[in-house]
Protein backbone atom coordinates (compact mmCIF):
# COMPACT_ATOMS: atom_id res chain seq x y z
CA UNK A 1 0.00 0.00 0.00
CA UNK A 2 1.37 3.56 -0.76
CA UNK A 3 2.53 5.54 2.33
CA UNK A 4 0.95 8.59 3.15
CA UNK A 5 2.64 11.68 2.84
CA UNK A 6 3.03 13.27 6.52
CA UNK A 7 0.61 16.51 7.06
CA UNK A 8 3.39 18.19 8.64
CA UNK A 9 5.61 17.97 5.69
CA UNK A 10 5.08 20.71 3.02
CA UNK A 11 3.48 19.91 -0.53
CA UNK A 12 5.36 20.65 -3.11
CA UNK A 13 4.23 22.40 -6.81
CA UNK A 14 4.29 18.71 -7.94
CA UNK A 15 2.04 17.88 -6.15
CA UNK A 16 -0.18 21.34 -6.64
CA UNK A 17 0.13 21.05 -10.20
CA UNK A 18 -1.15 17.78 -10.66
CA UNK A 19 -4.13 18.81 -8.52
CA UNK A 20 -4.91 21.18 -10.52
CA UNK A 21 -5.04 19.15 -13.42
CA UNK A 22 -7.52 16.72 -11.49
CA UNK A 23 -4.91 13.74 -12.28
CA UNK A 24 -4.02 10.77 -10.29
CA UNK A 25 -0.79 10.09 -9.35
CA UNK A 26 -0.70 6.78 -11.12
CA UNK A 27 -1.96 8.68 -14.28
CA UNK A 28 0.74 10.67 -13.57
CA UNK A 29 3.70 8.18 -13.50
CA UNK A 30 2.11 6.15 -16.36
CA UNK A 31 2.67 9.36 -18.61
CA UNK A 32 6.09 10.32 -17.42
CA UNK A 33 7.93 7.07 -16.75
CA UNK A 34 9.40 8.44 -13.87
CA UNK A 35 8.21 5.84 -10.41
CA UNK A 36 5.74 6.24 -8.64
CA UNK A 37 7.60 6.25 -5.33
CA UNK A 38 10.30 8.88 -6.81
CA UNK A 39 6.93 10.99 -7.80
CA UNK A 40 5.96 10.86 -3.88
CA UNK A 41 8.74 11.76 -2.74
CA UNK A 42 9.07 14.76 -4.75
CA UNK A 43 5.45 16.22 -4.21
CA UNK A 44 6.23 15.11 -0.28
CA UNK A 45 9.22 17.22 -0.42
CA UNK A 46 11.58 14.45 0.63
CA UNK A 47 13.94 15.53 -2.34
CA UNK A 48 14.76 19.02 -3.45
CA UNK A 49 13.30 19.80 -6.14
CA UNK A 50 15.45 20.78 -9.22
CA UNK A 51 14.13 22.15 -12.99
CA UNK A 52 15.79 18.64 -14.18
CA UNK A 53 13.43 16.73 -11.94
CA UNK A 54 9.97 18.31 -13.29
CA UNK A 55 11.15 18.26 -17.12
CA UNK A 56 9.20 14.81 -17.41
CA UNK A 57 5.76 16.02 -15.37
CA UNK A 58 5.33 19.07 -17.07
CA UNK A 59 4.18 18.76 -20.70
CA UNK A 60 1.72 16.33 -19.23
CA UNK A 61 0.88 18.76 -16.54
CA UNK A 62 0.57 21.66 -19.03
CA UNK A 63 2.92 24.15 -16.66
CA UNK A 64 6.81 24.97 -17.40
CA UNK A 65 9.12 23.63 -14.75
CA UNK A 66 9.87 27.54 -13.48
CA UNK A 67 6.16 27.67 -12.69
CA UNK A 68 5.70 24.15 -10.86
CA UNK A 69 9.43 24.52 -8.93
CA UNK A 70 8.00 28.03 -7.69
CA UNK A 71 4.53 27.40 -7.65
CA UNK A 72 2.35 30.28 -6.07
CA UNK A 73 5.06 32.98 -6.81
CA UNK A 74 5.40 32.36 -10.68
CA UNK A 75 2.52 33.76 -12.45
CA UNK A 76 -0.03 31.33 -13.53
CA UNK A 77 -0.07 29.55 -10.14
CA UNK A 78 -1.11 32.20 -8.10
CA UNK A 79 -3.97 30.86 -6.04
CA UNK A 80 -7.13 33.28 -7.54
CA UNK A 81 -5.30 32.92 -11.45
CA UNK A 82 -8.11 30.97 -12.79
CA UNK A 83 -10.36 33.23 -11.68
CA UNK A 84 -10.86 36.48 -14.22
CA UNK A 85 -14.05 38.31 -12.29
CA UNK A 86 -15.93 41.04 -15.10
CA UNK A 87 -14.92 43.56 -13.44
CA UNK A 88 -11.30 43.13 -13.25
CA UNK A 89 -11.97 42.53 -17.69
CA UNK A 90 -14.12 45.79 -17.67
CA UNK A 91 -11.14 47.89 -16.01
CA UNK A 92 -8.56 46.53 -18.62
CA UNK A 93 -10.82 47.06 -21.55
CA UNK A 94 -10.93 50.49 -20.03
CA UNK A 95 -6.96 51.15 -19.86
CA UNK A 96 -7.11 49.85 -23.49
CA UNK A 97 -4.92 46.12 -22.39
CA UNK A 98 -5.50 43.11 -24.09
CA UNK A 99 -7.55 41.03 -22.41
CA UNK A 100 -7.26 37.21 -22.86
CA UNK A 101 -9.18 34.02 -21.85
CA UNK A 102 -9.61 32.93 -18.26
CA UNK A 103 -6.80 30.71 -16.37
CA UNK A 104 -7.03 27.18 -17.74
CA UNK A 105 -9.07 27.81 -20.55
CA UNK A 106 -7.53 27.65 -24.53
CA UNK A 107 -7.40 30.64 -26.44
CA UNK A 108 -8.89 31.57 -29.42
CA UNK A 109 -6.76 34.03 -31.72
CA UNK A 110 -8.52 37.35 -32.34
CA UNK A 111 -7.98 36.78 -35.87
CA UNK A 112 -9.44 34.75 -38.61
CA UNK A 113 -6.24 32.66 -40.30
CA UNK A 114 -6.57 31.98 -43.96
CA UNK A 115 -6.33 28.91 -45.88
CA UNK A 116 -5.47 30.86 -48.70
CA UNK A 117 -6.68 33.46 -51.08
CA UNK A 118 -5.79 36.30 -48.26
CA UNK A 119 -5.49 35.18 -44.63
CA UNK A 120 -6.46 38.35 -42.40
CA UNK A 121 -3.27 39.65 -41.42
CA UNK A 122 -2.39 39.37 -38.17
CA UNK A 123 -1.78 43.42 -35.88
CA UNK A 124 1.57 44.44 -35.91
CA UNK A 125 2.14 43.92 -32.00
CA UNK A 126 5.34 42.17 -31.24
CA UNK A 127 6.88 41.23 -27.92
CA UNK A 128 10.85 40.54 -27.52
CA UNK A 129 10.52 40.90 -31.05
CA UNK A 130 8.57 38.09 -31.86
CA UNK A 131 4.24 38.52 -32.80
CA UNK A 132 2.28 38.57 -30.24
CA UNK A 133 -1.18 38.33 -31.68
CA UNK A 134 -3.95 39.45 -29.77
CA UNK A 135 -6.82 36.29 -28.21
CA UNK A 136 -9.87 36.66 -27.29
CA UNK A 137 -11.48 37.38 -23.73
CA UNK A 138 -13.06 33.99 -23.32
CA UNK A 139 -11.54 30.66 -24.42
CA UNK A 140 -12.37 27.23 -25.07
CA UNK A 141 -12.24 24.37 -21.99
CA UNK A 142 -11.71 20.67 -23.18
CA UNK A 143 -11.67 17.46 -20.84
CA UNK A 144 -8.19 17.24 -20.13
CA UNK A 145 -8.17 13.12 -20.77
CA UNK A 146 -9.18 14.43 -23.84
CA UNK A 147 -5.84 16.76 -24.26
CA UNK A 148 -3.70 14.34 -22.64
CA UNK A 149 -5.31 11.16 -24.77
CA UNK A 150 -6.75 12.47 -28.31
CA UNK A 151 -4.81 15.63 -29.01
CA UNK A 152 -1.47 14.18 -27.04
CA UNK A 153 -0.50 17.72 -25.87
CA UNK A 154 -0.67 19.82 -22.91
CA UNK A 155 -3.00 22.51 -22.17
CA UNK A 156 -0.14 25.39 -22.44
CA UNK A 157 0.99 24.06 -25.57
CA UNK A 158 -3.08 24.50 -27.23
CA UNK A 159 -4.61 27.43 -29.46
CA UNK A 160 -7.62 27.75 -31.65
CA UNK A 161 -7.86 29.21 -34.54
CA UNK A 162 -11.01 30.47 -36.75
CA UNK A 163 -10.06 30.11 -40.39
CA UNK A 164 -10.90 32.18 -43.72
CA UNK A 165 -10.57 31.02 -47.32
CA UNK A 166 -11.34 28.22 -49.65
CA UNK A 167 -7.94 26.46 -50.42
CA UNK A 168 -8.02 23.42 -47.79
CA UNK A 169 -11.46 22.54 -49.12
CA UNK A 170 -12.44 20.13 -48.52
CA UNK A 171 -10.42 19.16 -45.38
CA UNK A 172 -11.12 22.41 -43.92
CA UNK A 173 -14.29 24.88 -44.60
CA UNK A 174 -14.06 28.29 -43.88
CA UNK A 175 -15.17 29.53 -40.89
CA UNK A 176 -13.69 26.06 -39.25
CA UNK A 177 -11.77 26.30 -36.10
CA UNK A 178 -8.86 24.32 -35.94
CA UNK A 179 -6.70 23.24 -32.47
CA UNK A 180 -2.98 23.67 -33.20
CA UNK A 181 -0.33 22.96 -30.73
CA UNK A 182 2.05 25.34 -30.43
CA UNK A 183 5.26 23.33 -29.09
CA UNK A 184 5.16 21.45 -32.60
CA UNK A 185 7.67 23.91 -34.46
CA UNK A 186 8.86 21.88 -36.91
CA UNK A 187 7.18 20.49 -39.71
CA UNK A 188 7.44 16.78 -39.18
CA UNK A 189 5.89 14.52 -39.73
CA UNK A 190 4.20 16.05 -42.90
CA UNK A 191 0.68 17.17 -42.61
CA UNK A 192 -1.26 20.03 -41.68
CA UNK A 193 0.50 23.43 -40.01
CA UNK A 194 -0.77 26.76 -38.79
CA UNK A 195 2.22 28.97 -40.81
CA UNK A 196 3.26 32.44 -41.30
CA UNK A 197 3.04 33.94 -44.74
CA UNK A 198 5.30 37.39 -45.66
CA UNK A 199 2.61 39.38 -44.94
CA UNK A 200 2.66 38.11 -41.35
CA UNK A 201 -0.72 36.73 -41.70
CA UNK A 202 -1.04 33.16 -40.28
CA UNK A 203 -2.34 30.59 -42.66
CA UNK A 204 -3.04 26.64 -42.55
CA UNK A 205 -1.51 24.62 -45.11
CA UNK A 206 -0.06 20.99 -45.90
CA UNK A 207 3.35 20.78 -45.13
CA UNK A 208 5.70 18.46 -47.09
CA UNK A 209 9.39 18.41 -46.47
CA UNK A 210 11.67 18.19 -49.52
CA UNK A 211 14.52 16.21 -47.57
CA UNK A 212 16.26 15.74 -51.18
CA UNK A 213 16.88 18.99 -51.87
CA UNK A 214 20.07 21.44 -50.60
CA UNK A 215 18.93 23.40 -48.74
CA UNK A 216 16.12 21.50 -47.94
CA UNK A 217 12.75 23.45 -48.81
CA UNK A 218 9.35 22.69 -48.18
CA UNK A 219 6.36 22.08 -49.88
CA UNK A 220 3.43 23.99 -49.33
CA UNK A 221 0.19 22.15 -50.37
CA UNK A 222 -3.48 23.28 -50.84
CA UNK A 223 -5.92 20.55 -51.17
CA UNK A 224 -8.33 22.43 -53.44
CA UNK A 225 -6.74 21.91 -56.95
CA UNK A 226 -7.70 25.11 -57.72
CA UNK A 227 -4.93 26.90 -55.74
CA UNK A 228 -1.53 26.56 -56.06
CA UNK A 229 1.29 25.49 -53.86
CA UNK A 230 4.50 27.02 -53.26
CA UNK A 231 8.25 25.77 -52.12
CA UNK A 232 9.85 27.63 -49.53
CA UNK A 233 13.24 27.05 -47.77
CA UNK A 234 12.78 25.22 -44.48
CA UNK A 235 15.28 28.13 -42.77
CA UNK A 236 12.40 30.59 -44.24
CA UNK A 237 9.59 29.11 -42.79
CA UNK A 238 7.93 30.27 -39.95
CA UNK A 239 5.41 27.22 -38.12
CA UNK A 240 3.04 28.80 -35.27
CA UNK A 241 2.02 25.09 -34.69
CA UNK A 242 0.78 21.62 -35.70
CA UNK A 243 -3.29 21.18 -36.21
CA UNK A 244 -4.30 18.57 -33.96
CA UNK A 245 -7.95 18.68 -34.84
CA UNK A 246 -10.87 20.83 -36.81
CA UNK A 247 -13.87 21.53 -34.86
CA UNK A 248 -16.74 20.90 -37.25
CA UNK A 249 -20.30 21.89 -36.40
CA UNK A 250 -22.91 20.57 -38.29
């Protein structure tokens, strides 16, 4: 039988973070590998807690190692972070911030992405000089078996995206939200990717890579014959994420 942790020892993030997530710890161990004695110990506090030690929890757990290691001080563990109350929305809106989704729940771009023929472009905001494109105040919530078991990803990791355009017909209809993960840079395997065209707009498209070619390029596939595709050099490319799934309404 597993030994109780003591209730005068102190809980660590581990521990905090997987309760948050509403996972067992032998859900827990199953995903990471790691034992489920060396997990009790480290939620128990028995070990100190290094970033090395929470690498294999947290993609399952859907936090960065920073945030579980110092959980309550790093933001996004703060005890109340879940909880976005209307009026705390209604004073940003005022001050003119971005406002974004609740704690825990996915966010939806604030932008329609094209499948072709003229993806809305996304506003020039960048951070650290990267985009930064604004969300939407509320987000989406899935199940998280359903993250951890269909989609394979982490909650983190997750955006949705309303698309625009004709050119992934019949795979994807316009006005079809996608779920792309995020952590999924590179375009492998081949399929379908959330990209950024030149004009900074992001579009979904087939990925192929040409591994024969030097510099290796990639293919950029429409699967409505009426549009074309395009070849681009894999160092040119710029992947916001992989689609995981299309959420069709019918």
């Amino acid at each position: 039988m597993a030994r109780k942790i003591r209730s005068g020892r102190q809980l660590t993030g581990l521990y905090h973070a997987r309760e948050a997530r509403h996972m067992s710890r032998s859900e827990l161990v199953r995903l990471s590998g790691v034992s489920k004695q060396q997990l009790s110990r480290l939620e128990g506090g028995q070990i100190r807690m290094r970033l090395d030690h929470l690498k294999p929890f947290a993609k399952h757990l859907g936090y960065t190692p920073e945030q579980i290691l110092l959980w309550g001080r790093y933001p996004g563990t703060m005890p109340d972070d879940h909880i976005e109350s209307s009026d705390v929305l209604g004073a940003h809106r005022e001050r003119g911030e971005p406002v974004g989704p609740p704690r825990g729940q996915i966010p939806e771009l604030d932008i329609r992405a094209g499948l072709g023929g003229g993806g809305v472009p996304a506003r020039e905001v960048r951070k650290e000089g990267r985009h930064a494109d604004p969300v939407k105040s509320e987000g989406w919530v899935f199940p998280p078996s359903f993250v951890r078991e269909q989609l394979h990803s982490a909650p983190g990791q997750l955006l949705v995206l309303d698309t625009n355009g004709d050119s992934m017909a019949p795979t994807i209809l316009s006005g079809e939200r996608v779920v792309v993960d995020t952590g999924h840079k590179m375009p492998t395997p081949d399929g379908l990717y959330a990209i950024r065209d030149t004009f900074g707009s992001i579009v979904v498209k087939r990925l192929q890579v040409m591994r024969n070619t030097k510099p290796t390029k990639v293919k950029i596939i429409s699967d409505n014959p009426n549009h074309n595709n395009e070849e681009t050099p894999l160092a040119d490319l710029e992947v916001v994420g992989k689609v995981l799934s299309c959420l069709k309404l019918f």
